[in-house]
C-alpha atoms as a PDB file:
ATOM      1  CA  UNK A   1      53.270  55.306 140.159  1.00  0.00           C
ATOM      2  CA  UNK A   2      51.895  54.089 143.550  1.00  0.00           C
ATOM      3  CA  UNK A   3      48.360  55.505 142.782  1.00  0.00           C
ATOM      4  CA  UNK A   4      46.505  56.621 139.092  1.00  0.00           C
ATOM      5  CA  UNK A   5      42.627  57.002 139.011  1.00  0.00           C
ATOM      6  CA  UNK A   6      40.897  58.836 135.918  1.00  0.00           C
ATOM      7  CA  UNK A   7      37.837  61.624 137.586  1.00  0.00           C
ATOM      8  CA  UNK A   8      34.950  61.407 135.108  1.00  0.00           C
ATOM      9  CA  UNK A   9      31.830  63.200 135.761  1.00  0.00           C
ATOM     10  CA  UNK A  10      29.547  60.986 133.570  1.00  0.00           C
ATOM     11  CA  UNK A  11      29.212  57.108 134.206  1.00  0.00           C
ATOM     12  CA  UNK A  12      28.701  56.190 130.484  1.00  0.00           C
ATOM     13  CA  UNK A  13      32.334  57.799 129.683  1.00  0.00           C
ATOM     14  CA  UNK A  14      33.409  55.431 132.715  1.00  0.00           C
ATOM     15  CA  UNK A  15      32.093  51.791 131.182  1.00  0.00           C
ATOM     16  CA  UNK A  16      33.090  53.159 127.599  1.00  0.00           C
ATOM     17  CA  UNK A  17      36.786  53.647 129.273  1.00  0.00           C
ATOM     18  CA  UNK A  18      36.131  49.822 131.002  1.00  0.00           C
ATOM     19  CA  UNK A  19      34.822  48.599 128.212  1.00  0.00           C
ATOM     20  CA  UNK A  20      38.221  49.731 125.567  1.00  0.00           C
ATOM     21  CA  UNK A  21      40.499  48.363 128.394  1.00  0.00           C
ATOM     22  CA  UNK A  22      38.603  44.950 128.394  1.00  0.00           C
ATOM     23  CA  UNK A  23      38.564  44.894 124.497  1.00  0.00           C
ATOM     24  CA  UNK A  24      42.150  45.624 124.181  1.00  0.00           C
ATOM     25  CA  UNK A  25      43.207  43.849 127.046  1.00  0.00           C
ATOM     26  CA  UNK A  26      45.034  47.001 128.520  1.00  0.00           C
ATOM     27  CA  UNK A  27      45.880  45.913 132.246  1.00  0.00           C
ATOM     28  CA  UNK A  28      46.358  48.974 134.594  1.00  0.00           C
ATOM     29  CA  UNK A  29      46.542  50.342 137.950  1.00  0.00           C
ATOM     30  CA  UNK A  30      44.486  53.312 136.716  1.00  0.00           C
ATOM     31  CA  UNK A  31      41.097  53.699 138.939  1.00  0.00           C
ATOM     32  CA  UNK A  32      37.943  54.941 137.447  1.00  0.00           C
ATOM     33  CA  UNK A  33      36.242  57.044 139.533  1.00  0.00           C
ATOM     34  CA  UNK A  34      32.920  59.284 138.953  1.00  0.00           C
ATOM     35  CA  UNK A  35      32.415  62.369 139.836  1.00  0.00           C
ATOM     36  CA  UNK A  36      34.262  65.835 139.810  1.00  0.00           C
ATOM     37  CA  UNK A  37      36.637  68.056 140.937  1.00  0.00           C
ATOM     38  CA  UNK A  38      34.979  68.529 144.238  1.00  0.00           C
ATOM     39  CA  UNK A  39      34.860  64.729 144.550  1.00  0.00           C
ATOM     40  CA  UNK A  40      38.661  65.185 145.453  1.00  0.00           C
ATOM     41  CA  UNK A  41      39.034  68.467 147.109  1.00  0.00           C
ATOM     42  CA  UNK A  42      40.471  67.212 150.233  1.00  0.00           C
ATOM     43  CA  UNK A  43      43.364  65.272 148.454  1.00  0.00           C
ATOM     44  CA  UNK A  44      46.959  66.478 147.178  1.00  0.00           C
ATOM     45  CA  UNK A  45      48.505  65.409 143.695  1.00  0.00           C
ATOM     46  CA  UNK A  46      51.860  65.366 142.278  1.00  0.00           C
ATOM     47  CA  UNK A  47      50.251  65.401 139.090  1.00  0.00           C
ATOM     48  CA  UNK A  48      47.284  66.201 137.170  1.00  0.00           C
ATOM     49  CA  UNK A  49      46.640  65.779 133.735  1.00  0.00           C
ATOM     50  CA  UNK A  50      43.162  67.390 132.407  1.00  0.00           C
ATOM     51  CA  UNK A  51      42.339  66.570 128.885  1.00  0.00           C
ATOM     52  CA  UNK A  52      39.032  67.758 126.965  1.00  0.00           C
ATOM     53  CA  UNK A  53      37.961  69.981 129.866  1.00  0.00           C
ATOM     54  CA  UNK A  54      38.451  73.271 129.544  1.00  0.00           C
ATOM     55  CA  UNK A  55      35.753  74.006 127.069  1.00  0.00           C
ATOM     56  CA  UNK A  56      33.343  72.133 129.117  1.00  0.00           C
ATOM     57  CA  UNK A  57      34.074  74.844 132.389  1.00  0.00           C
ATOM     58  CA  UNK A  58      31.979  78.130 132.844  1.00  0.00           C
ATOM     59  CA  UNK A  59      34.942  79.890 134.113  1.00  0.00           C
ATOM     60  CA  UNK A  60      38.761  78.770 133.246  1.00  0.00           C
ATOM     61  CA  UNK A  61      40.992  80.840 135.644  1.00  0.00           C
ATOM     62  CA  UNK A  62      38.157  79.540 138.232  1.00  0.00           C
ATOM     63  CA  UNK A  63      38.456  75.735 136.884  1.00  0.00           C
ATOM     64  CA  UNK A  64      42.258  76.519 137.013  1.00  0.00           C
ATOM     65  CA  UNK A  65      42.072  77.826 140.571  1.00  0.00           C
ATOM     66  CA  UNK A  66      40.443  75.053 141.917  1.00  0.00           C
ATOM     67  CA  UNK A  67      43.419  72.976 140.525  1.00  0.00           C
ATOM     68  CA  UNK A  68      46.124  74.793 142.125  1.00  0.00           C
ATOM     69  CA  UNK A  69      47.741  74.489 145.752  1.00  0.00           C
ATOM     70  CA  UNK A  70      47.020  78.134 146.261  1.00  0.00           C
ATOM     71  CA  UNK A  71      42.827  77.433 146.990  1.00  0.00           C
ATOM     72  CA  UNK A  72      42.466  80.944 147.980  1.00  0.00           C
ATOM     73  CA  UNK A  73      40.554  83.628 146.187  1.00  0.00           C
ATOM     74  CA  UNK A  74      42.881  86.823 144.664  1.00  0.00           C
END
């Protein structure tokens, strides 16, 4: 991959994902980045891989709407 970056809404989860790289001496070209999905609304994917989300969302076909090509409303 040309590009990786892991969108975290709180900063602790960042340094704790910093912090397991450093300790097991993982070197990546993954990007940790804070903030949400609207931190990357503009930008396209080929990808995207959401893990331990869904139960955080108010509204799944909403969270999964904002994550598909198609942003318009049905």
């Amino acid at each position: 991959f040309s590009k990786m970056f892991a969108l975290e809404p709180r900063i602790e989860n960042i340094a704790r994902g910093k912090l397991i790289r450093e300790h097991f001496n993982i070197n990546d070209k993954v990007e940790f980045l804070h903030g949400d999905l609207n931190s990357v609304k503009d930008q396209k994917f080929d990808i995207v891989i959401c893990t331990g989300v869904l139960y955080h969302v108010t509204s799944i076909p909403d969270f999964l709407q904002q994550l598909s090509l198609d942003q318009a409303p049905h």
